[in-house]
N, C-alpha and C. Protein backbone atom coordinates (compact mmCIF):
# COMPACT_ATOMS: atom_id res chain seq x y z
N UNK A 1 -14.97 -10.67 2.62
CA UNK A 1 -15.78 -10.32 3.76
C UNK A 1 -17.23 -10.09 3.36
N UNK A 2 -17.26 -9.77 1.94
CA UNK A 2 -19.02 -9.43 1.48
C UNK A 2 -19.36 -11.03 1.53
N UNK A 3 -21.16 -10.98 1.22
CA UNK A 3 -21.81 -12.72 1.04
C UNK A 3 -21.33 -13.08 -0.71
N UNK A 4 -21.69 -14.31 -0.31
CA UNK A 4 -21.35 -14.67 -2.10
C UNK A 4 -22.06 -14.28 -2.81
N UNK A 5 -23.20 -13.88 -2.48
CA UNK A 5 -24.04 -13.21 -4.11
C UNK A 5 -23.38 -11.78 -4.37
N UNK A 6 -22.97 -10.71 -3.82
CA UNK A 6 -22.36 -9.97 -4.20
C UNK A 6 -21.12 -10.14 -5.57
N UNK A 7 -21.22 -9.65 -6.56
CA UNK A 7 -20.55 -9.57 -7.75
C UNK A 7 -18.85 -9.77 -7.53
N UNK A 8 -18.09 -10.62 -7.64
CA UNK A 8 -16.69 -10.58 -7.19
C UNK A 8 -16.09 -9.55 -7.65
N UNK A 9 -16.47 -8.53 -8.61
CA UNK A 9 -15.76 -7.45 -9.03
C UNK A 9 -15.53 -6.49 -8.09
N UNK A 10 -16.91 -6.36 -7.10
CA UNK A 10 -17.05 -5.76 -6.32
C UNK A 10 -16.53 -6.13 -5.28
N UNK A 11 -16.52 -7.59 -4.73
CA UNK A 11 -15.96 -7.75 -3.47
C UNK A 11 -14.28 -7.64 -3.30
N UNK A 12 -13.70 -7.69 -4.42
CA UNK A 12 -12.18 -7.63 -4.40
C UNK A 12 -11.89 -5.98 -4.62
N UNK A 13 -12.76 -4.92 -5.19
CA UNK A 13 -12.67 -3.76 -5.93
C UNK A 13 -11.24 -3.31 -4.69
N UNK A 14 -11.84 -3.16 -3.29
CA UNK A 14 -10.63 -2.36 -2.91
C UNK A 14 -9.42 -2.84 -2.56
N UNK A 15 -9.12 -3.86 -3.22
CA UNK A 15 -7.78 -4.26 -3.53
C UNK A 15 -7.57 -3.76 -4.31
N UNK A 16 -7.81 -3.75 -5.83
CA UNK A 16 -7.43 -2.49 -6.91
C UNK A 16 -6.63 -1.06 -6.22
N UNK A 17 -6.87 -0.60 -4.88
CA UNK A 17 -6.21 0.34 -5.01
C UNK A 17 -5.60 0.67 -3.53
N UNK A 18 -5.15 -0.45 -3.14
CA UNK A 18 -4.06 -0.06 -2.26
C UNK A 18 -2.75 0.42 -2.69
N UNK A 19 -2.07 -0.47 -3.84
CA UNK A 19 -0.81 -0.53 -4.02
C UNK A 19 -0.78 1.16 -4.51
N UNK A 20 -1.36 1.43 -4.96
CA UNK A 20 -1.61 2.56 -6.13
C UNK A 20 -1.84 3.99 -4.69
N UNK A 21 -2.70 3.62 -3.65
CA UNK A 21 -3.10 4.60 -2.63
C UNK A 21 -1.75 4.67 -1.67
N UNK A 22 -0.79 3.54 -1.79
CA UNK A 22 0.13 3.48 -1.05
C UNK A 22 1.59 4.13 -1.90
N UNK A 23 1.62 3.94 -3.02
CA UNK A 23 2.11 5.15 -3.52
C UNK A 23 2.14 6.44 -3.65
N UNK A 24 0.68 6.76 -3.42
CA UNK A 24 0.24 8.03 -3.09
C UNK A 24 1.07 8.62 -1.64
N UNK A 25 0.54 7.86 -0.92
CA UNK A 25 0.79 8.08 0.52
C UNK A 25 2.71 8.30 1.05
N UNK A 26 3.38 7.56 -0.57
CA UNK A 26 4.58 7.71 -0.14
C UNK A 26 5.25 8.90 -0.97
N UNK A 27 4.45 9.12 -2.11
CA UNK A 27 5.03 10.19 -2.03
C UNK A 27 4.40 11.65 -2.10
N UNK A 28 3.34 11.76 -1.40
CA UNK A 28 2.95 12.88 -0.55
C UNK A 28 3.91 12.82 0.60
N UNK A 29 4.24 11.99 1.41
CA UNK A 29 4.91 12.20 2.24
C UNK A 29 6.17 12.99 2.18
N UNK A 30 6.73 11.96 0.76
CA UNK A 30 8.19 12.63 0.98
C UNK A 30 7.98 14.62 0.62
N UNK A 31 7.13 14.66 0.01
CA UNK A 31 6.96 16.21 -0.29
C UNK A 31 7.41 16.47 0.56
N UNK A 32 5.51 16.38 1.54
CA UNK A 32 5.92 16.98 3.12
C UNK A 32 7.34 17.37 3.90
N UNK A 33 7.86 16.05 3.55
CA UNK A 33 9.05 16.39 4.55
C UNK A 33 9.83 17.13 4.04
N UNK A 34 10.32 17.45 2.33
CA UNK A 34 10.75 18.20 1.60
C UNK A 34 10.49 19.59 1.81
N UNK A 35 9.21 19.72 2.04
CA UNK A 35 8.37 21.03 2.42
C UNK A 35 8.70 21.97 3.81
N UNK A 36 9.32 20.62 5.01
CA UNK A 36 9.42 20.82 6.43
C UNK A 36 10.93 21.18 6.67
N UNK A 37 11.23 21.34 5.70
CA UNK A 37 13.20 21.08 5.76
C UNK A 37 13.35 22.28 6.68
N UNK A 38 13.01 23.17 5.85
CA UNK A 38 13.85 24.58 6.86
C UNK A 38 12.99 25.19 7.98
N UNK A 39 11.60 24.06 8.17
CA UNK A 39 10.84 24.74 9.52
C UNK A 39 11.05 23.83 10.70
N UNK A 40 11.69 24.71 11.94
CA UNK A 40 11.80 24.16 12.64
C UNK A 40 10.61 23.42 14.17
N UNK A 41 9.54 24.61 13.80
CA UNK A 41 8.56 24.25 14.24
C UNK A 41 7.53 23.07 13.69
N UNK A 42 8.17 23.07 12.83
CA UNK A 42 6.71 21.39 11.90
C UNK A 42 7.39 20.22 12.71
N UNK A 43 6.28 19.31 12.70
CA UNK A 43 6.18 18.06 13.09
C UNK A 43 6.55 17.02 11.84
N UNK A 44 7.39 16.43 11.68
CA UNK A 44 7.69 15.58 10.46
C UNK A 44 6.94 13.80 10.60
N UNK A 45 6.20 14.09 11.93
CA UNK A 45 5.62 12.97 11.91
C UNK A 45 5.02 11.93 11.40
N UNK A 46 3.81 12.51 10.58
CA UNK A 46 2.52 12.39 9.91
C UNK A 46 2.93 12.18 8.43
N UNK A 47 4.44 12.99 8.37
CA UNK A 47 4.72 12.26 6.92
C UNK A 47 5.70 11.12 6.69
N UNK A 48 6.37 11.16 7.85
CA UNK A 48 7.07 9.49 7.90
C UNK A 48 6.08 8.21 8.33
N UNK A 49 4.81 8.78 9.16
CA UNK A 49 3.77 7.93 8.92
C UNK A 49 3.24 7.38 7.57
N UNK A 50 2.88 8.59 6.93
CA UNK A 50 2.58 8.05 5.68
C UNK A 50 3.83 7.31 4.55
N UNK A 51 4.61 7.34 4.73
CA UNK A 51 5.55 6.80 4.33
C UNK A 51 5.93 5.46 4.51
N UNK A 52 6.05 5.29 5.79
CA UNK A 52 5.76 4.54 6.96
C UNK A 52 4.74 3.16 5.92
N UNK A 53 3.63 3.84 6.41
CA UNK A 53 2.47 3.22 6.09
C UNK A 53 2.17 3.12 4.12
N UNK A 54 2.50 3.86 4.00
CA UNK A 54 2.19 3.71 2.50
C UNK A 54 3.22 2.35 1.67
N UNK A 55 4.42 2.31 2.11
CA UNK A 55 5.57 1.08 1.58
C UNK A 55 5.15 -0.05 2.36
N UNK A 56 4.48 -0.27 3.30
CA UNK A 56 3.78 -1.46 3.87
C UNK A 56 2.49 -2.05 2.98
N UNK A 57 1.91 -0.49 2.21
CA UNK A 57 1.05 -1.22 1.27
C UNK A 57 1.02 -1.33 0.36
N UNK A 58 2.44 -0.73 -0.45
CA UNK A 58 3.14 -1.42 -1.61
C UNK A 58 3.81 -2.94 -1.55
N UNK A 59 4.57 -2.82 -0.08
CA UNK A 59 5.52 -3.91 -0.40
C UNK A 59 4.51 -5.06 0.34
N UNK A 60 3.55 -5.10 0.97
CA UNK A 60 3.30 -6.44 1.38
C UNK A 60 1.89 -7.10 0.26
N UNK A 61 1.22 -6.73 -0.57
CA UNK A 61 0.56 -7.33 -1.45
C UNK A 61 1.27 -7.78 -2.14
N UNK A 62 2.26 -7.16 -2.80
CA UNK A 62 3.57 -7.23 -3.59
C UNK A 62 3.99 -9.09 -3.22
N UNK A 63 4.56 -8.65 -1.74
CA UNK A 63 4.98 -10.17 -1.13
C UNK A 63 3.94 -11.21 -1.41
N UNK A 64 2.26 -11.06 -1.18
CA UNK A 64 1.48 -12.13 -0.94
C UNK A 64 2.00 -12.28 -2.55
N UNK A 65 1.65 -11.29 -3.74
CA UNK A 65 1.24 -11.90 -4.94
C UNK A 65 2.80 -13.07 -5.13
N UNK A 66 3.91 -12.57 -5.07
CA UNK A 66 4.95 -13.27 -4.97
C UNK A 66 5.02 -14.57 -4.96
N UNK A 67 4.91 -14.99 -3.52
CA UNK A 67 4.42 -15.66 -2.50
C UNK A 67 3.52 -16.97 -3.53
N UNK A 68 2.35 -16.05 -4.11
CA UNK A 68 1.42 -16.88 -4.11
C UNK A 68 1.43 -17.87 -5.44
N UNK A 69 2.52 -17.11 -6.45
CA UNK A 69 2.72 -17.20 -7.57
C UNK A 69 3.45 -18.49 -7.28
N UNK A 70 4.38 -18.13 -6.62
CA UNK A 70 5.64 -19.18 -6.18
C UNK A 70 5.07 -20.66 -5.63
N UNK A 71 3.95 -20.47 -5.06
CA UNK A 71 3.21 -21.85 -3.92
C UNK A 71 2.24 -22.42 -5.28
N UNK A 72 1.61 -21.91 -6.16
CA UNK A 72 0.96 -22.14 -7.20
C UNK A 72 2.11 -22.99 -8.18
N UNK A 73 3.40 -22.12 -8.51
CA UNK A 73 4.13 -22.63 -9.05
C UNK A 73 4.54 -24.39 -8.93
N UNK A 74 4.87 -24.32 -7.29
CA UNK A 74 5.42 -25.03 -6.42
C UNK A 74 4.37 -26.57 -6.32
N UNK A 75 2.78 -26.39 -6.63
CA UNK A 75 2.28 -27.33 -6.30
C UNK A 75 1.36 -27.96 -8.02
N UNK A 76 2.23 -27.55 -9.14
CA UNK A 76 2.00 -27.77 -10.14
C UNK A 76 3.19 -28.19 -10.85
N UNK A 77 3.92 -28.64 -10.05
CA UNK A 77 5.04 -29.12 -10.84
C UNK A 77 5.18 -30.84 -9.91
């Protein structure tokens, strides 16, 4: 999304840390909910969101790199 003179280190940088922020996100979550066990007033929402959301950004870069390895594979043979 940056122009091409921008440094590619930089334009890819926040890919470096999804997979890694989406681990985060999954397991802060599970705390949370660990944390919510015996309250019956908490909302367990926000941490099955992040949960939610955090294994979507483990597992789907995961898939492209897969994916991409496999189609690379696929058109070199």
């Amino acid at each position: 999304m940056l122009p091409a003179p921008v440094p590619t280190w930089v334009r890819f940088l926040p890919v470096y840390f999804i997979v890694p922020l989406g681990i985060a996100a999954i397991l802060s979550g599970l705390v949370a909910l660990r944390r919510m066990r015996n309250k019956e007033e908490a909302d367990p929402f926000w941490a099955r969101a992040g949960i939610a959301f955090g294994t979507v950004a483990v597992v789907l870069p995961l898939a492209v790199l897969v994916w991409a390895l496999w189609a690379l594979s696929q058109a070199y043979d």
